[in-house]
C-alpha atoms as a PDB file:
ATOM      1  CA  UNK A   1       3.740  -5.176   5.971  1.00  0.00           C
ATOM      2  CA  UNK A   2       5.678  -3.269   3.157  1.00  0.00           C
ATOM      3  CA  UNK A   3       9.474  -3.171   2.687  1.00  0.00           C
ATOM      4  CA  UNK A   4      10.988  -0.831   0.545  1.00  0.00           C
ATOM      5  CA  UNK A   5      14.323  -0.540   0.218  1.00  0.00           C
ATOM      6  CA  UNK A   6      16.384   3.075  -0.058  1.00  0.00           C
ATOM      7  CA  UNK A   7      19.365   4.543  -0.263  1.00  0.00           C
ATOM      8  CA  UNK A   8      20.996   5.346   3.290  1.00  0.00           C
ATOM      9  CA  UNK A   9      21.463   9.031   1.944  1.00  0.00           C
ATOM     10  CA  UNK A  10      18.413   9.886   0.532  1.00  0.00           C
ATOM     11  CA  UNK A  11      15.659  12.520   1.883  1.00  0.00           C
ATOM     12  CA  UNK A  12      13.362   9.523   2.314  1.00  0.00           C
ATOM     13  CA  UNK A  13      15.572   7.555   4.152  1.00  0.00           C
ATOM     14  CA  UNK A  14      17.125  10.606   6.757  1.00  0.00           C
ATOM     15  CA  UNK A  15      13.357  11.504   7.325  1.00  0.00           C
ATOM     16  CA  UNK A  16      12.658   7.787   8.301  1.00  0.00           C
ATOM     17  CA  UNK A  17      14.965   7.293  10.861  1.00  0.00           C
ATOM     18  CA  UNK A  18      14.325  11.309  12.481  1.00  0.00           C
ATOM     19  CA  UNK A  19      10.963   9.791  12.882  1.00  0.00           C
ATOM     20  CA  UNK A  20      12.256   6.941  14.182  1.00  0.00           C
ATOM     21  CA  UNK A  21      14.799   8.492  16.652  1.00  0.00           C
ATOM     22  CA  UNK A  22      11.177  10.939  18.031  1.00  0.00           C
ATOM     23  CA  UNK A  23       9.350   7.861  18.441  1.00  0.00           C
ATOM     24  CA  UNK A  24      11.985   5.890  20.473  1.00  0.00           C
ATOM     25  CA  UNK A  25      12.737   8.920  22.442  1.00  0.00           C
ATOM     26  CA  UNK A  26       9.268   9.548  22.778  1.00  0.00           C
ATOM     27  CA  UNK A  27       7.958   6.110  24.290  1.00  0.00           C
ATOM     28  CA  UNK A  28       9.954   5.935  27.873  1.00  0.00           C
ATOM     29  CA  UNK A  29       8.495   9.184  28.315  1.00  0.00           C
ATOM     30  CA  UNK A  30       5.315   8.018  27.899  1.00  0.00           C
ATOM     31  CA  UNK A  31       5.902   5.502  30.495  1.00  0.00           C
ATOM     32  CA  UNK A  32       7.720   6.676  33.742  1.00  0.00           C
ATOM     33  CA  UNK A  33       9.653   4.239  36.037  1.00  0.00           C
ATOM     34  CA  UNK A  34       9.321   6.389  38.650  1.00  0.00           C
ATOM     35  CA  UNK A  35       7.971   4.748  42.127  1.00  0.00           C
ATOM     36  CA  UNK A  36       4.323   5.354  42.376  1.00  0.00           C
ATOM     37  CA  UNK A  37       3.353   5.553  38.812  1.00  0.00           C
ATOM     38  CA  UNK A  38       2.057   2.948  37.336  1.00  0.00           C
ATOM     39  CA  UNK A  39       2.459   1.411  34.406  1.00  0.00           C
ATOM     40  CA  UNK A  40       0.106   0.137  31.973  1.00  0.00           C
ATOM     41  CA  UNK A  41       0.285  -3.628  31.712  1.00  0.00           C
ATOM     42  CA  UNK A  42      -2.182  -6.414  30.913  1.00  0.00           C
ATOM     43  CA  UNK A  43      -4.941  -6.726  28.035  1.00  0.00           C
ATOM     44  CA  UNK A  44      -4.936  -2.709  28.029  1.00  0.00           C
ATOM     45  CA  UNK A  45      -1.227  -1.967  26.980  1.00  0.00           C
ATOM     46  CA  UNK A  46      -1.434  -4.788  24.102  1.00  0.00           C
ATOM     47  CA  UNK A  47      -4.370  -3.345  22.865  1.00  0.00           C
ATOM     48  CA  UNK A  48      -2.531   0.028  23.111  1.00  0.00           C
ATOM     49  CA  UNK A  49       0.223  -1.512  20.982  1.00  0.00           C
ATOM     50  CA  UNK A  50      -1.492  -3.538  18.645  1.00  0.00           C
ATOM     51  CA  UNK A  51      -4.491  -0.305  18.111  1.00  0.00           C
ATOM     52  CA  UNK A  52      -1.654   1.857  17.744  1.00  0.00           C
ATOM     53  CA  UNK A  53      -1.420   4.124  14.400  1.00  0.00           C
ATOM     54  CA  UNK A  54       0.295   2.985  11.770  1.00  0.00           C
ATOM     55  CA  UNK A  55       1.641   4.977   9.292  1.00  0.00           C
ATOM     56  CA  UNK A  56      -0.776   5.192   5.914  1.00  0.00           C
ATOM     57  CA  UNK A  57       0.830   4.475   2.417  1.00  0.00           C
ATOM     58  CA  UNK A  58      -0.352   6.947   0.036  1.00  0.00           C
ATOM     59  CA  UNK A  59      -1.585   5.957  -3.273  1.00  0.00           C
ATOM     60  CA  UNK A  60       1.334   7.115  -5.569  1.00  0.00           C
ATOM     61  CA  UNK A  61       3.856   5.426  -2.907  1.00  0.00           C
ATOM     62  CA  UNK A  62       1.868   2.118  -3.358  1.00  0.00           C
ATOM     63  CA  UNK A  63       1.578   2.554  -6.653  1.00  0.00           C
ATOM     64  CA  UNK A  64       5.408   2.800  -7.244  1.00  0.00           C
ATOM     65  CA  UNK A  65       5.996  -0.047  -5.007  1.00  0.00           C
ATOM     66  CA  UNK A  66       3.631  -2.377  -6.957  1.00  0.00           C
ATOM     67  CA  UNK A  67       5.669  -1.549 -10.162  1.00  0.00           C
ATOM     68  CA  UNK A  68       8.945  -1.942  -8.939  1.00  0.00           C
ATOM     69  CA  UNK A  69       8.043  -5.319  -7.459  1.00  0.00           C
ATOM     70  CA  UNK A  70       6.210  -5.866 -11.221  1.00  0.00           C
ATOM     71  CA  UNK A  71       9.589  -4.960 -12.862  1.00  0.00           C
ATOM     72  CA  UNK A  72      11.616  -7.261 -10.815  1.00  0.00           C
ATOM     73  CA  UNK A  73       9.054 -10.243 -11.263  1.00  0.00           C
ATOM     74  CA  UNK A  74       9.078  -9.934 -15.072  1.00  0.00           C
ATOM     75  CA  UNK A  75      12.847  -9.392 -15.785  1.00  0.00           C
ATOM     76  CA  UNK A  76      12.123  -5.972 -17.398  1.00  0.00           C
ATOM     77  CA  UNK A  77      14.092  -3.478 -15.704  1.00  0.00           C
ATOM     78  CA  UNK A  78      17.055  -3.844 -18.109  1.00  0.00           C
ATOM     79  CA  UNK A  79      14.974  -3.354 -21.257  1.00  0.00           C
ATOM     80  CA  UNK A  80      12.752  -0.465 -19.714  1.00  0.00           C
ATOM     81  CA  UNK A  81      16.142   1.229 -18.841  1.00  0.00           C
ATOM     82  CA  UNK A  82      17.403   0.255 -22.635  1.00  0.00           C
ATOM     83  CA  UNK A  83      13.980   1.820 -24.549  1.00  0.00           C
ATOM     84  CA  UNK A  84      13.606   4.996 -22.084  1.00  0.00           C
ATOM     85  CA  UNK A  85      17.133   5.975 -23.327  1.00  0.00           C
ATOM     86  CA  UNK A  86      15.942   6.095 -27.159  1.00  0.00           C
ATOM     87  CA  UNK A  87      14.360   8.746 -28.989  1.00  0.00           C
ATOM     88  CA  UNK A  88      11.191   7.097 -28.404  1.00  0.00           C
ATOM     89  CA  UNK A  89      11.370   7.132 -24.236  1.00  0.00           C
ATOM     90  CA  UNK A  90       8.953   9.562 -22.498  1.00  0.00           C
ATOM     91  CA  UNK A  91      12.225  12.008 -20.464  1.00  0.00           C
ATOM     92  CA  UNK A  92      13.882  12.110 -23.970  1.00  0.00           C
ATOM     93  CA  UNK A  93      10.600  13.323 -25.790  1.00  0.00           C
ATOM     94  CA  UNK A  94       9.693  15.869 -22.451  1.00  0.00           C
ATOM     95  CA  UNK A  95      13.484  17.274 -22.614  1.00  0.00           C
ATOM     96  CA  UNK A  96      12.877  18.053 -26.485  1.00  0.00           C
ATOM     97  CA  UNK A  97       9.535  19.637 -25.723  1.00  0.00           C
ATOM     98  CA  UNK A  98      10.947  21.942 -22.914  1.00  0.00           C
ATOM     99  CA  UNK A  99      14.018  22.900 -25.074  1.00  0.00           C
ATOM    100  CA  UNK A 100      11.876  23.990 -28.383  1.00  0.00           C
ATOM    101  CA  UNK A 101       9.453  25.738 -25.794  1.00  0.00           C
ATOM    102  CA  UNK A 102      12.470  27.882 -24.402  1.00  0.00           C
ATOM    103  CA  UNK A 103      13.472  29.093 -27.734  1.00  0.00           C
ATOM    104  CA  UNK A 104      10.167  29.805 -28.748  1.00  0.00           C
ATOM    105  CA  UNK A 105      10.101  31.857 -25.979  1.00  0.00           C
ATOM    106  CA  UNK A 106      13.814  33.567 -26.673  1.00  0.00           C
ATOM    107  CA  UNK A 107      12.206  34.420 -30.305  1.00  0.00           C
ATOM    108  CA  UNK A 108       9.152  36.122 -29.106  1.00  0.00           C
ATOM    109  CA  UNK A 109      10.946  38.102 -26.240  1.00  0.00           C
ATOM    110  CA  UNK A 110      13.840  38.932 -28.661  1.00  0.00           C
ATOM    111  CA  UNK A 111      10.782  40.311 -31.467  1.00  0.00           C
ATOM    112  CA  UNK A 112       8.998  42.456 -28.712  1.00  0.00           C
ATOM    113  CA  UNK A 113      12.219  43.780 -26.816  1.00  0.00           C
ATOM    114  CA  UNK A 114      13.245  44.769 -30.463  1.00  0.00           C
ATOM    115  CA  UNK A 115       9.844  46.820 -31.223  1.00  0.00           C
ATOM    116  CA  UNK A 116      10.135  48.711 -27.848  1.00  0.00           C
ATOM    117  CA  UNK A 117      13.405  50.759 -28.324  1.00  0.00           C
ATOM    118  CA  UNK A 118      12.580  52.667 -31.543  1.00  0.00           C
END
């Protein structure tokens, strides 16, 4: 069993409990009260419950769980915040690469809108 821990607003979190709210809504459906139905009771509903589909973690989701957990464990999570704000941290470097790319691209629209209008 995996908890992970979100914030009450986010996507994640709003699409949890909509699932949640289907499922709950969906399971005295499944099993009427009404006189002369019958239920399913015994070995073959806690089969039914324990057999029943869980829903799969995908890799990236793991993956981001086991590093979180890492983080917390070692004590990092201040200094990762502290060096990722530097020049040197990976979302400083990609903003600087995206920035010089859009201005190279301003200079060579700018050079072959200017060779058009003559």
């Amino acid at each position: 069993r995996v908890t992970k821990e979100v914030d009450s607003t986010s996507k994640e979190a709003k699409s949890f409990l909509k699932q949640q709210e289907k499922w709950q809504a969906a399971a005295p459906a499944a099993f009427p009260t009404v006189s002369g139905v019958k239920r399913p009771s015994g070995m073959s509903s806690l089969l039914g419950k324990i057999g029943s589909k869980k829903q799969k973690m995908s890799t990236l989701e793991k993956s981001k769980l086991d590093w979180e957990n890492f983080k917390e464990e070692e004590g990092i999570v201040e200094e990762l915040a502290i060096h990722n704000r530097g020049k040197d941290g990976y979302i400083e470097r990609k903003a600087f690469l995206e920035r010089v790319d859009h201005r190279q691209f301003e200079i060579e629209r700018d050079i072959r809108l200017s060779r058009m209008k003559p």
